[in-house]
PDB file of N, CA and C in Angstrom:
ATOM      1  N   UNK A   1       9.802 -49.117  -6.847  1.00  0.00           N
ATOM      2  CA  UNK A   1       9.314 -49.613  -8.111  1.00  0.00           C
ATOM      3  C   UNK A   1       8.471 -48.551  -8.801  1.00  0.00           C
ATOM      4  N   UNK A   2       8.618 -48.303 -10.176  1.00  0.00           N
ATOM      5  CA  UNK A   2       8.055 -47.280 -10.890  1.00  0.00           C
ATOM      6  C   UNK A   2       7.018 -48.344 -11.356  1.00  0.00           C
ATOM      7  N   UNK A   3       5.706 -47.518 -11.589  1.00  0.00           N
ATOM      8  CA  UNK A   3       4.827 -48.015 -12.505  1.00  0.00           C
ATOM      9  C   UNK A   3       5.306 -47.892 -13.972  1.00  0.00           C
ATOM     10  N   UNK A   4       5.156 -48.886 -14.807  1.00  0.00           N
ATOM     11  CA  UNK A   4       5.166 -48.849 -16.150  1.00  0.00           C
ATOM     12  C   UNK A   4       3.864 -47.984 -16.774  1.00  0.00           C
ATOM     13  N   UNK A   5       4.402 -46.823 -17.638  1.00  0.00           N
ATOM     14  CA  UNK A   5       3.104 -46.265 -18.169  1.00  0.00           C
ATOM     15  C   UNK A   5       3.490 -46.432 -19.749  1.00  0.00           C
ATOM     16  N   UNK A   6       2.057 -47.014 -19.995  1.00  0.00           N
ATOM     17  CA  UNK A   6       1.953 -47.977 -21.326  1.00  0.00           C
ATOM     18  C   UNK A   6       1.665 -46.143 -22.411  1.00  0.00           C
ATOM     19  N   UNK A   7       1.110 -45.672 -22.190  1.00  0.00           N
ATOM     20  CA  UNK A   7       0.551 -44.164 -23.020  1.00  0.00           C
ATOM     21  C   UNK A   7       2.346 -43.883 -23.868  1.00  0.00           C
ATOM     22  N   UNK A   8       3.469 -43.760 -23.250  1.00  0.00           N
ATOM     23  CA  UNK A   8       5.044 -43.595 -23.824  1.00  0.00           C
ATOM     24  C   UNK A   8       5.515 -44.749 -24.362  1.00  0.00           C
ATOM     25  N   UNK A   9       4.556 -45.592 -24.343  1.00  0.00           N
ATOM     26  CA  UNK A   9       4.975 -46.918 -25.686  1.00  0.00           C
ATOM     27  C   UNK A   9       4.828 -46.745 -26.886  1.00  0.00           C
ATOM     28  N   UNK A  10       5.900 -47.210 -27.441  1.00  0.00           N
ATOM     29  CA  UNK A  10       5.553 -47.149 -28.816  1.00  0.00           C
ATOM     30  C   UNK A  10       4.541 -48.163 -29.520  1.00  0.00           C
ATOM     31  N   UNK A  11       3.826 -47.450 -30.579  1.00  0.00           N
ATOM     32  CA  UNK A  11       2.440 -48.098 -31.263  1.00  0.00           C
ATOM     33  C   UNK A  11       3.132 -49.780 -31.861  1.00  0.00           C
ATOM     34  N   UNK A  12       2.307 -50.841 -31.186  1.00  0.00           N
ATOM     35  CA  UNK A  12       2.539 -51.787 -32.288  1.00  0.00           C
ATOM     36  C   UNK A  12       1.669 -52.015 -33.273  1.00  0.00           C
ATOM     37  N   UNK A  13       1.749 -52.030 -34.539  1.00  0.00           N
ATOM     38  CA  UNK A  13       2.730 -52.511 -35.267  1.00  0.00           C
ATOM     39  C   UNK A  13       3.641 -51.114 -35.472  1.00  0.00           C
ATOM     40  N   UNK A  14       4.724 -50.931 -35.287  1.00  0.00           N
ATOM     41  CA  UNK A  14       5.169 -49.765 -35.396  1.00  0.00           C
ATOM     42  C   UNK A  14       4.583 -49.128 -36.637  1.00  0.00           C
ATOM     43  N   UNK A  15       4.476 -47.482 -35.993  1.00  0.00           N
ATOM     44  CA  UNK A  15       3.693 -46.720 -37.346  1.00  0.00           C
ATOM     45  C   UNK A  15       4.744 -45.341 -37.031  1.00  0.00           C
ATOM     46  N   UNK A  16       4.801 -44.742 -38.668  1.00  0.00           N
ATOM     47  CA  UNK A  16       5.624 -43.350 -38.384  1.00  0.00           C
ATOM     48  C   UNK A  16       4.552 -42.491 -38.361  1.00  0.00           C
ATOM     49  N   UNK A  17       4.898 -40.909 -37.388  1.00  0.00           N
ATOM     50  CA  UNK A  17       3.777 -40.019 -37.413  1.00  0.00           C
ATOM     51  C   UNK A  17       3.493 -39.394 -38.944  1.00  0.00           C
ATOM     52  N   UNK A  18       2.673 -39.040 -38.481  1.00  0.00           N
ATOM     53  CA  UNK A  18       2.134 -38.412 -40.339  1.00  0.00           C
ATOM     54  C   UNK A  18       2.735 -37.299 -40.407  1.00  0.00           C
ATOM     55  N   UNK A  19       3.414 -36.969 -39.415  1.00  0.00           N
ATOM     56  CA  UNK A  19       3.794 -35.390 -39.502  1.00  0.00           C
ATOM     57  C   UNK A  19       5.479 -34.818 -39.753  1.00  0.00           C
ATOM     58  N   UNK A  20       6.222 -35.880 -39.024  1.00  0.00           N
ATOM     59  CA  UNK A  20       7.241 -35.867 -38.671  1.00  0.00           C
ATOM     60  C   UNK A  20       8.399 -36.761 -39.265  1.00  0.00           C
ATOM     61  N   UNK A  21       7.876 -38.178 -39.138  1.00  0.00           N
ATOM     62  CA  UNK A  21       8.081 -39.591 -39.668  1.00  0.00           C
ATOM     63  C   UNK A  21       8.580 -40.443 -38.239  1.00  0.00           C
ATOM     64  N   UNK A  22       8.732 -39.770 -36.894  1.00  0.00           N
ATOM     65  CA  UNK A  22       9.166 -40.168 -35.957  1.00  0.00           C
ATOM     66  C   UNK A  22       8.009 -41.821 -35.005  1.00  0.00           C
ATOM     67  N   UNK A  23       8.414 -42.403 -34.831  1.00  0.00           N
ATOM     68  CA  UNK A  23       7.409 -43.888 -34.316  1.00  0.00           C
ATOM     69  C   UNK A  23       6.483 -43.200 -33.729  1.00  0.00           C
ATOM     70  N   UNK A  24       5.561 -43.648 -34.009  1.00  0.00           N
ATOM     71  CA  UNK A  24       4.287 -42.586 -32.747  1.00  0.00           C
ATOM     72  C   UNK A  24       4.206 -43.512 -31.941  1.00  0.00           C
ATOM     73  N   UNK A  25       3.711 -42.573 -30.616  1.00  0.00           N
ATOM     74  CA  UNK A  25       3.662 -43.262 -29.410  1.00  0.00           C
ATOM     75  C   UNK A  25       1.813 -43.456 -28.787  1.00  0.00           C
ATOM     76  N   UNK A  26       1.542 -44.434 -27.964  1.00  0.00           N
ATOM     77  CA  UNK A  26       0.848 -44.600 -27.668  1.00  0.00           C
ATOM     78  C   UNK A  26      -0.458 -43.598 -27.460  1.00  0.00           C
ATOM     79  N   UNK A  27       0.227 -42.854 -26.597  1.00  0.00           N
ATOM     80  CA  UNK A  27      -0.436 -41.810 -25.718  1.00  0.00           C
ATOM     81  C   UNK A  27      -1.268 -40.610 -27.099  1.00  0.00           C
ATOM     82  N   UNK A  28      -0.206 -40.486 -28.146  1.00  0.00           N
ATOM     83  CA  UNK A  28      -0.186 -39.428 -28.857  1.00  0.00           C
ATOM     84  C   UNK A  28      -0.750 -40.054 -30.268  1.00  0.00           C
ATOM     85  N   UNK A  29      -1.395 -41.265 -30.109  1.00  0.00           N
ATOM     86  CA  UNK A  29      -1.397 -41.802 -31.467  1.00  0.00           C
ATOM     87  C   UNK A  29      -2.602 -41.214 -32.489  1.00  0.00           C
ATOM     88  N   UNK A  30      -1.927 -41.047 -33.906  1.00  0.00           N
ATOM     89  CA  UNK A  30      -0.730 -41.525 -34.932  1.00  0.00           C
ATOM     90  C   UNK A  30       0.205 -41.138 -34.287  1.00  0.00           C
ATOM     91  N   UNK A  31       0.246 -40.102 -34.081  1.00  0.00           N
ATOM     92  CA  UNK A  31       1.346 -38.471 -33.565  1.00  0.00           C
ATOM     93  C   UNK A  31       2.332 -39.581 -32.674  1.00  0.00           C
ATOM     94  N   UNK A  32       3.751 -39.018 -32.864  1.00  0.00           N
ATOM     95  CA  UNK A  32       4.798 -38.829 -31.530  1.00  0.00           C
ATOM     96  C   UNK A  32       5.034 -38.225 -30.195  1.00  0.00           C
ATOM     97  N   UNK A  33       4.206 -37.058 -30.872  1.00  0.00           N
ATOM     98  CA  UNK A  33       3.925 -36.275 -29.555  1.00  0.00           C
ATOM     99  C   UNK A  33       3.008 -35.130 -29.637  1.00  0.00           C
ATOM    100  N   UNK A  34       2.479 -34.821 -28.087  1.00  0.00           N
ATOM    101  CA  UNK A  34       1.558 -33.326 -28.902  1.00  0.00           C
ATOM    102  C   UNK A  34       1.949 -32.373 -29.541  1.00  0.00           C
ATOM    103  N   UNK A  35       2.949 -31.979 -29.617  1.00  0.00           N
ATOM    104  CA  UNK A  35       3.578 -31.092 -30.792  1.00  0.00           C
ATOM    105  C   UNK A  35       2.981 -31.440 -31.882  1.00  0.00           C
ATOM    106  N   UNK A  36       3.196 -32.998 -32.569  1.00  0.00           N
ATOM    107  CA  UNK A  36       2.621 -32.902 -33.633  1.00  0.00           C
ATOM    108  C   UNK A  36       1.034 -33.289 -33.923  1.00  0.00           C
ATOM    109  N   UNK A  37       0.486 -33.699 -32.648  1.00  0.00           N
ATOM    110  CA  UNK A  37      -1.045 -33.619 -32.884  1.00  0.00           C
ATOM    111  C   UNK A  37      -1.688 -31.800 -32.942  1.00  0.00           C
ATOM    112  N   UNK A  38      -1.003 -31.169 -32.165  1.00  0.00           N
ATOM    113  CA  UNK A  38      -1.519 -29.981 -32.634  1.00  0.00           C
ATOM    114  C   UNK A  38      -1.240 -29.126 -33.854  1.00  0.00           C
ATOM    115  N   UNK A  39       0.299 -29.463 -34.689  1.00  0.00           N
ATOM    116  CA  UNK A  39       0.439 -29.216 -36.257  1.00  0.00           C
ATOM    117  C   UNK A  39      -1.030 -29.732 -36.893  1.00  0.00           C
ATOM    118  N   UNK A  40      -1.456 -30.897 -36.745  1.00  0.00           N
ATOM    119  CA  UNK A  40      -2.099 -31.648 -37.288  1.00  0.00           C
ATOM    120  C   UNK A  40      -3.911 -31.188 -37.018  1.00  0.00           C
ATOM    121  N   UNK A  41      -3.849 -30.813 -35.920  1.00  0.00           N
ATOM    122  CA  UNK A  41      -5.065 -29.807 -35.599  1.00  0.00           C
ATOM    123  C   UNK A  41      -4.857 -28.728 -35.858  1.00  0.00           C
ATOM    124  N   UNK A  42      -4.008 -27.630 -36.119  1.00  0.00           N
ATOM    125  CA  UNK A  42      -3.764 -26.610 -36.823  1.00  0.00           C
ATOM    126  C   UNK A  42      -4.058 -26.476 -38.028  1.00  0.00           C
ATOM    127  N   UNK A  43      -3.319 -27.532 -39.070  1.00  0.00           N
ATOM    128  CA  UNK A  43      -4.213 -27.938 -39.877  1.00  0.00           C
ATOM    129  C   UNK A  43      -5.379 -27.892 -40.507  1.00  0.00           C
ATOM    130  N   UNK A  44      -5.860 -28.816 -39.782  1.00  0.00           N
ATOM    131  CA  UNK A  44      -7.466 -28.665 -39.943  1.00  0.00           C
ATOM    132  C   UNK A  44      -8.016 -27.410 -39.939  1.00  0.00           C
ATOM    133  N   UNK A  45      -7.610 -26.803 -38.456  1.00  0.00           N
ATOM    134  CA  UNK A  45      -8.858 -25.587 -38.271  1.00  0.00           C
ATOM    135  C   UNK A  45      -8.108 -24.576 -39.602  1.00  0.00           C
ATOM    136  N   UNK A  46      -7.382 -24.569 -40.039  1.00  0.00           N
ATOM    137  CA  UNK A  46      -7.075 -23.795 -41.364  1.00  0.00           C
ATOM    138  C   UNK A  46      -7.484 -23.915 -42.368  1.00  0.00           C
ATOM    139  N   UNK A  47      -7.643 -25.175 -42.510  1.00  0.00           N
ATOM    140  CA  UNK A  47      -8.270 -25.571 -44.204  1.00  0.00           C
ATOM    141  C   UNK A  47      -7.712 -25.992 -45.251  1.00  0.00           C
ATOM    142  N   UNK A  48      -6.333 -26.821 -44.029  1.00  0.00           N
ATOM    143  CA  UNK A  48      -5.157 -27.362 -45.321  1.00  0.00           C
ATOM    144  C   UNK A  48      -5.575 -28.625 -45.570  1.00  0.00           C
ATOM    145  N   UNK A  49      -6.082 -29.004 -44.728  1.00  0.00           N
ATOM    146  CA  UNK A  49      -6.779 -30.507 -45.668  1.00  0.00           C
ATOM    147  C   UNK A  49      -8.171 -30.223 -45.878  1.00  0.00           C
ATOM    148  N   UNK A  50      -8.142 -30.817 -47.081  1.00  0.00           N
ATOM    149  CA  UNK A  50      -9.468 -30.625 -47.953  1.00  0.00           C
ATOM    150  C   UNK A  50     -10.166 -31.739 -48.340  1.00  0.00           C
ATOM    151  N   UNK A  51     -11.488 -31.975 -48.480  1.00  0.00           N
ATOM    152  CA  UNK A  51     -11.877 -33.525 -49.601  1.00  0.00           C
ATOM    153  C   UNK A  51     -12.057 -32.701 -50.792  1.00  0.00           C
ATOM    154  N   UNK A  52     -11.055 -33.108 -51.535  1.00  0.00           N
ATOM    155  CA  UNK A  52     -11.801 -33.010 -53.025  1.00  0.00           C
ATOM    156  C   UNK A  52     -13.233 -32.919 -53.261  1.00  0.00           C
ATOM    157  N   UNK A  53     -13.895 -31.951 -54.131  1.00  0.00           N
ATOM    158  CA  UNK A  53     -15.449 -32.277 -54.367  1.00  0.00           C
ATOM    159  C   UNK A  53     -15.511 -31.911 -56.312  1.00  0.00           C
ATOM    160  N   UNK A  54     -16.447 -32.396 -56.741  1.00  0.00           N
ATOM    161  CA  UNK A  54     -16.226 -32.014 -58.270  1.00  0.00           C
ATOM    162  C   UNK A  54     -17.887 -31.393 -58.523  1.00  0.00           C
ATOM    163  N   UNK A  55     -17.895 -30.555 -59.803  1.00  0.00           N
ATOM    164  CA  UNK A  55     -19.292 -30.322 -59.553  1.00  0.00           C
ATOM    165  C   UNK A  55     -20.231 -31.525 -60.590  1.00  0.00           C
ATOM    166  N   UNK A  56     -21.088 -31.846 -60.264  1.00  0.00           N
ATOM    167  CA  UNK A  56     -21.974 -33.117 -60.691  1.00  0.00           C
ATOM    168  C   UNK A  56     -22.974 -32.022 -61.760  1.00  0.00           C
ATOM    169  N   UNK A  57     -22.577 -32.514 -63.058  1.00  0.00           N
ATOM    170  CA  UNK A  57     -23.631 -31.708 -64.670  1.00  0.00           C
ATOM    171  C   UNK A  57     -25.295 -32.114 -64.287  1.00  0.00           C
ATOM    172  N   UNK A  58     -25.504 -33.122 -63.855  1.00  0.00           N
ATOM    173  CA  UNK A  58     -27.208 -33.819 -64.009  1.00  0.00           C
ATOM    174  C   UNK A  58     -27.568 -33.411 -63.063  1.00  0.00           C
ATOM    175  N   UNK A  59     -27.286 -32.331 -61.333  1.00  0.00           N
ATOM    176  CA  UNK A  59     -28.158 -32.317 -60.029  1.00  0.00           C
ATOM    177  C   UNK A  59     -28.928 -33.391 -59.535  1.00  0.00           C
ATOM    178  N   UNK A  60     -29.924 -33.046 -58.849  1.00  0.00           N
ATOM    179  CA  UNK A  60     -30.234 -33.817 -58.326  1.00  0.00           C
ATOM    180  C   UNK A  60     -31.747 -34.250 -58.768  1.00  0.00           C
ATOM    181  N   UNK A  61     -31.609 -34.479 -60.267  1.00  0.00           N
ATOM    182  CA  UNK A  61     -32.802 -34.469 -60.768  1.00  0.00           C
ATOM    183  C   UNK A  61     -32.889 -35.777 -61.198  1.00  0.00           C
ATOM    184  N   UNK A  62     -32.862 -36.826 -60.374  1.00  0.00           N
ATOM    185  CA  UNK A  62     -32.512 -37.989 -60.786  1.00  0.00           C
ATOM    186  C   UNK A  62     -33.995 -39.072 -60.547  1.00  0.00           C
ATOM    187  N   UNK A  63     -35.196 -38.125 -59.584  1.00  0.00           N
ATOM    188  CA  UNK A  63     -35.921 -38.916 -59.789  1.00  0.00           C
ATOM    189  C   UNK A  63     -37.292 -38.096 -60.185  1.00  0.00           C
ATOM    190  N   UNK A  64     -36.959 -37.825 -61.211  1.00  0.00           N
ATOM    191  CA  UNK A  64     -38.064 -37.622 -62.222  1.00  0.00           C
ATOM    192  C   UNK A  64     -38.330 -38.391 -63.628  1.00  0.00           C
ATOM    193  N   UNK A  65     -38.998 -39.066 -63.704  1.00  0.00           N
ATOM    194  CA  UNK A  65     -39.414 -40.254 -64.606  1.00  0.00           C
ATOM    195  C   UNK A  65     -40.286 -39.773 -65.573  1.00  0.00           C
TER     196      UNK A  65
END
């Protein structure tokens, strides 16, 4: 008898990876697999995702009365 390992299940409610579009799996979640958790940390440490920032005209001079 094999143990069932729940980590190679697929996510319920099924979700596609952000990377790929493939079902992500448990173990790797969002991701399908580490392949694409490390695209996805690659990513990051690069600087392809960004937050938007805008520059604010008034600073931070908001409490002077």
């Amino acid at each position: 008898m094999n143990p069932v390992n729940d980590n190679d299940k697929p996510v319920e409610p099924p979700v596609a990876c952000p990377i790929c579009g493939k079902p992500a799996l448990v173990r790797f979640k969002p991701f399908c697999s580490k392949r694409c958790a490390d695209v996805d940390l690659n990513r990051w440490m690069k600087g392809v995702y960004a937050i938007p920032a805008r520059e604010d005209d008034q600073g931070d001079d908001d409490d002077q009365g």
